[in-house]
Protein backbone atom coordinates (compact mmCIF):
# COMPACT_ATOMS: atom_id res chain seq x y z
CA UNK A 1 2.35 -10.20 -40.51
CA UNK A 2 -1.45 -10.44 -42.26
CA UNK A 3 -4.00 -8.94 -39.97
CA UNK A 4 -5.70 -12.74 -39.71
CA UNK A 5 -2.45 -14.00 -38.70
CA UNK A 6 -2.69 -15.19 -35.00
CA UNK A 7 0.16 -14.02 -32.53
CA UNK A 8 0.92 -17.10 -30.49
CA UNK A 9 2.92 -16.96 -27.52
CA UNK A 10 6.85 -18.16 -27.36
CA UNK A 11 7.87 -19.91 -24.24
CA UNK A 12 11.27 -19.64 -23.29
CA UNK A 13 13.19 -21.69 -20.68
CA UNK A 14 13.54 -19.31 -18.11
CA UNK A 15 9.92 -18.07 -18.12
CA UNK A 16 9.48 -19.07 -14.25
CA UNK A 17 11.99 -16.70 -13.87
CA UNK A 18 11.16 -13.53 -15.61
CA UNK A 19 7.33 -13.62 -16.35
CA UNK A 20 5.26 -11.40 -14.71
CA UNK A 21 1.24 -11.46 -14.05
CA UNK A 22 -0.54 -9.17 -16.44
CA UNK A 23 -4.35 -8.25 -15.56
CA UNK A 24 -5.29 -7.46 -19.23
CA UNK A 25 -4.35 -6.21 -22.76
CA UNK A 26 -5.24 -2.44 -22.78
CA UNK A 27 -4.47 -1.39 -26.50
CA UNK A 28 -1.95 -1.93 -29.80
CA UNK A 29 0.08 -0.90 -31.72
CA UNK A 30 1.93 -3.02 -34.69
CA UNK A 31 3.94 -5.22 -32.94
CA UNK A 32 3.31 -4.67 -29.42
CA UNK A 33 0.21 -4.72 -27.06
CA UNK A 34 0.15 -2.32 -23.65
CA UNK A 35 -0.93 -4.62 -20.44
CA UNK A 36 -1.95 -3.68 -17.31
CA UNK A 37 0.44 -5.47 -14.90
CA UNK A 38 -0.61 -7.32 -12.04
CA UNK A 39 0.37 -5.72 -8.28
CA UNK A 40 1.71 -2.78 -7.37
CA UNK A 41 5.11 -1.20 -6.53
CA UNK A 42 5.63 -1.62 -3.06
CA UNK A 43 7.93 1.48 -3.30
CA UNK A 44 4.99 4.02 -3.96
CA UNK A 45 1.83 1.71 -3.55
CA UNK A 46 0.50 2.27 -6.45
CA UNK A 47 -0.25 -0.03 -9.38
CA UNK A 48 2.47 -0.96 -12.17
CA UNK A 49 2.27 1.50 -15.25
CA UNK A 50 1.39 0.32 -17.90
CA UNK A 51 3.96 -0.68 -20.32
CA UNK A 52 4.20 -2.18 -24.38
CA UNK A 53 5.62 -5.77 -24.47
CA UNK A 54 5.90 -7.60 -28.00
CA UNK A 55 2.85 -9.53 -29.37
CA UNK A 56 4.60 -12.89 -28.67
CA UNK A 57 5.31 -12.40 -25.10
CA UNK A 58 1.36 -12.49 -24.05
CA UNK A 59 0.01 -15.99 -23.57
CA UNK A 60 -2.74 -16.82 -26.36
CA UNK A 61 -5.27 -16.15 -23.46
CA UNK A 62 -5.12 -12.49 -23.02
CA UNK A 63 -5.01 -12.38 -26.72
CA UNK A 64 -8.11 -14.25 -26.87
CA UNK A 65 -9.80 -11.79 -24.33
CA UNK A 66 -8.10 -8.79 -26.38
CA UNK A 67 -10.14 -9.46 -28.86
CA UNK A 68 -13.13 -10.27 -27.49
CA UNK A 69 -13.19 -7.33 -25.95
CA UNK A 70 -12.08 -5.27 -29.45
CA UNK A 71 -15.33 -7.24 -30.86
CA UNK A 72 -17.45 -5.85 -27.98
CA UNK A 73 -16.72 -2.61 -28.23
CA UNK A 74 -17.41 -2.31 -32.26
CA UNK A 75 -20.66 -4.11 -31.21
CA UNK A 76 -21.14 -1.48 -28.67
CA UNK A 77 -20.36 1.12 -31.33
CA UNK A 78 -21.91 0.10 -34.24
C-alpha cells in the first residue's frame, strides 16, 4: 500500500459482537498498529496489554488522532 494511501476501517456484521474499546493508537508497524485497550482484566486488575490489530480494524478516528499525534511529535522534534 503507498504511504499516502489512507487505511479506512472495514465494518463487519457482527462488530456489536466482537469490537472492543481501544483508548489510543500507540505505534506501527507495516500492516498493523498497537492500541491501548480500554478497561482492565478483572482477573488481575490491571489494564489490557497492549496488543497489534490490522490497520483496517481501527475506526478512521483513532487513525486520524494517530497521526496527529505522529505530526506533533516531529513538530516537537524538529
Amino acid at each position: 500500500m503507498a504511504k499516502n494511501e489512507k487505511q479506512h476501517f472495514v465494518p463487519r456484521d457482527d462488530d456489536d459482537q466482537t469490537l472492543h474499546k481501544v483508548v489510543k493508537i500507540t505505534g506501527e508497524t507495516n500492516l498493523k498498529f498497537r492500541v491501548m485497550w480500554e478497561g482492565e482484566d478483572s482477573n488481575t486488575g490491571k489494564p489490557w496489554k497492549q496488543s497489534l490489530v490490522p490497520k483496517q480494524d481501527c475506526t478512521n478516528d483513532l487513525v486520524d488522532a494517530w497521526n496527529q499525534e505522529k505530526k506533533a511529535k516531529v513538530r516537537e522534534c524538529g
